[in-house]
Protein backbone atom coordinates (compact mmCIF):
# COMPACT_ATOMS: atom_id res chain seq x y z
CA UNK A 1 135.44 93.70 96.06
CA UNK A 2 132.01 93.18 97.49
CA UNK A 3 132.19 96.86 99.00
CA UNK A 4 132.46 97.99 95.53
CA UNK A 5 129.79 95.37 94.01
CA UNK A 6 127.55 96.46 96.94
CA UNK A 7 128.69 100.52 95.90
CA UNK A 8 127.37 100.29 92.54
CA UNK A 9 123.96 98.26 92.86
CA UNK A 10 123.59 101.47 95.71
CA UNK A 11 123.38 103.52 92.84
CA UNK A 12 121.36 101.22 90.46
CA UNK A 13 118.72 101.43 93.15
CA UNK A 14 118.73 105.50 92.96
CA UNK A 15 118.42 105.11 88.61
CA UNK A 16 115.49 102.91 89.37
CA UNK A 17 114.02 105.65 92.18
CA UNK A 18 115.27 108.59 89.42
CA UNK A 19 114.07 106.83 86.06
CA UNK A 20 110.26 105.84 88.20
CA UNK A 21 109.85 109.89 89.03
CA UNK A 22 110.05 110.96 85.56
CA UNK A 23 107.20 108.04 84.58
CA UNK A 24 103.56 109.56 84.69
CA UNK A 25 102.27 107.35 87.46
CA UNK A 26 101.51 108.18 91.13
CA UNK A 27 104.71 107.79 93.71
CA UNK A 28 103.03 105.20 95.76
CA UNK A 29 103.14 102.51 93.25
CA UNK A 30 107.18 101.83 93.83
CA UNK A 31 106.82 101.44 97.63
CA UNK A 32 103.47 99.38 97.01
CA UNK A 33 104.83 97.07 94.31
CA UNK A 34 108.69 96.75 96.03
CA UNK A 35 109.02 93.43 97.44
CA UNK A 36 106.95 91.71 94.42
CA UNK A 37 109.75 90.29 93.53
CA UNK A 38 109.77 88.33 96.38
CA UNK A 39 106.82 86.56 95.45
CA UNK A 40 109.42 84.24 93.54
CA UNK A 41 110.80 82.85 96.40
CA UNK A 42 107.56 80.60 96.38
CA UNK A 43 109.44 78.36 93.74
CA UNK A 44 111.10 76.98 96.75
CA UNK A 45 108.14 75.01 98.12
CA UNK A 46 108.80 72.90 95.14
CA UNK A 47 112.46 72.41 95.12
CA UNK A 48 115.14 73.94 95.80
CA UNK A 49 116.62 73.70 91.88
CA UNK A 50 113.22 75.38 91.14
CA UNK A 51 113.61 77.68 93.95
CA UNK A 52 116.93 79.21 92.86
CA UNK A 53 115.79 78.89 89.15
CA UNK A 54 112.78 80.81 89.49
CA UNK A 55 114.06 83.15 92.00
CA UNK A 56 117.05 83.57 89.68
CA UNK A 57 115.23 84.39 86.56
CA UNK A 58 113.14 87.75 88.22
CA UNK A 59 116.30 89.18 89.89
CA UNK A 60 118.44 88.83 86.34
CA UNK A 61 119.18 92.91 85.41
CA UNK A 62 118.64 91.61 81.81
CA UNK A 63 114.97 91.06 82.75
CA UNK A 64 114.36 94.20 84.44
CA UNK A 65 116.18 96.25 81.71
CA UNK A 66 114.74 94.60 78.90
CA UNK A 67 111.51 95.08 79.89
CA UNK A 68 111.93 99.18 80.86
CA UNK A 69 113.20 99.41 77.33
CA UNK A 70 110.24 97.42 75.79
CA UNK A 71 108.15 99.51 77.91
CA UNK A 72 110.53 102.47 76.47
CA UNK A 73 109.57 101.78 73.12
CA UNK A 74 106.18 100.70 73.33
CA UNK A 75 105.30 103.67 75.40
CA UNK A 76 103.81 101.15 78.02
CA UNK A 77 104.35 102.98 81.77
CA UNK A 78 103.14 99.85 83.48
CA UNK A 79 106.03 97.63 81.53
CA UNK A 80 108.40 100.41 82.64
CA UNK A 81 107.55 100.15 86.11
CA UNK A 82 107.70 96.83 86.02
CA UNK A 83 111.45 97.05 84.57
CA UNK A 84 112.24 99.39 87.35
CA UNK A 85 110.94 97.76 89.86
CA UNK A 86 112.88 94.90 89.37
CA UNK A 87 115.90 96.77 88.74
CA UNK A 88 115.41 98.38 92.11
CA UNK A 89 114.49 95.29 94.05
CA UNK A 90 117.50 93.01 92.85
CA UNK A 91 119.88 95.87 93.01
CA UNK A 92 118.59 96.76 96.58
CA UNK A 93 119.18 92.32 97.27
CA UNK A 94 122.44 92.83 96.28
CA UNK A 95 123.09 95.75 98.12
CA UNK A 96 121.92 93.33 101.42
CA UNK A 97 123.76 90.99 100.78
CA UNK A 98 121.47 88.55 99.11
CA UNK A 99 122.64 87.54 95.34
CA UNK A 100 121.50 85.06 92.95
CA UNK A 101 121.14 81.54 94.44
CA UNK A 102 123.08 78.42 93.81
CA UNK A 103 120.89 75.39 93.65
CA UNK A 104 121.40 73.49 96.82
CA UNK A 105 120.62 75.88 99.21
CA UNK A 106 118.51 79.13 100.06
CA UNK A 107 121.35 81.02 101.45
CA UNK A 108 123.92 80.25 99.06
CA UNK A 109 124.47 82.64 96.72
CA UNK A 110 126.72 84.53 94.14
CA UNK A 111 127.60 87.36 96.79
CA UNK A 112 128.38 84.47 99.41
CA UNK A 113 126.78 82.95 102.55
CA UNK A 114 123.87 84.95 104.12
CA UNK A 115 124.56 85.65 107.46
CA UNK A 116 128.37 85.09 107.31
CA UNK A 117 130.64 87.61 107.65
C-alpha cells in the first residue's frame, strides 16, 4: 500500500511542477522557495505536541489546495505559488517517506517509522 501512496504523491509533485509553469512568474522561484516548508519544523524547539501540530498544519493538502484556488480566484500568482509549493513539498515528504507526525515523537509518523524498513 505505501508503494501506491508513495505512486500517487509522485505525481502530485509533477501537478505542482506542471500547474507552477503555466503561472507568470520566473522558474527559479519553485527551487528557491522548496524547502520553506521546512521552516515549520522549528515548532519543535517548543514541544514536541507543538512540533507535530505546527508541522502538521503546513503539510495538510487542504492548505496547499485551498490556497492555489484562493489564489485561482483572486488572480493572486504569489498565493498560487504558495499553494503549489506546498502541494509539491508535502507530496515530495510523502514520497520520502516522511508523513504527518504523531505527537510524541519526530519520526513517528502517518507513513510509519523514519528510517525503518
Amino acid at each position: 500500500m505505501k508503494y501506491i501512496i508513495k505512486l500517487e504523491e509522485l505525481f502530485l509533485l509533477g501537478l505542482s511542477i506542471f500547474l507552477f509553469s503555466k503561472l507568470d512568474l520566473a522558474w527559479w522561484w519553485y527551487p528557491l522557495l522548496f524547502f520553506t516548508p521546512d521552516l515549520s519544523m522549528l515548532g519543535y524547539l517548543v514541544s514536541s505536541q507543538v512540533g507535530a501540530w505546527v508541522y502538521n498544519a503546513i503539510h495538510f493538502k487542504a492548505l496547499s489546495i485551498g490556497l492555489y484556488i484562493l489564489g485561482a480566484i483572486l488572480v493572486s500568482p504569489p498565493l498560487q505559488l504558495a499553494g503549489l509549493i506546498l502541494l509539491g513539498h508535502s507530496s515530495m515528504d510523502r514520497v520520502l517517506g516522511y508523513g504527518l507526525k504523531y505527537s510524541d515523537a519526530f519520526k513517528h509518523t502517518h507513513m510509519g517509522t523514519i528510517g525503518e524498513a
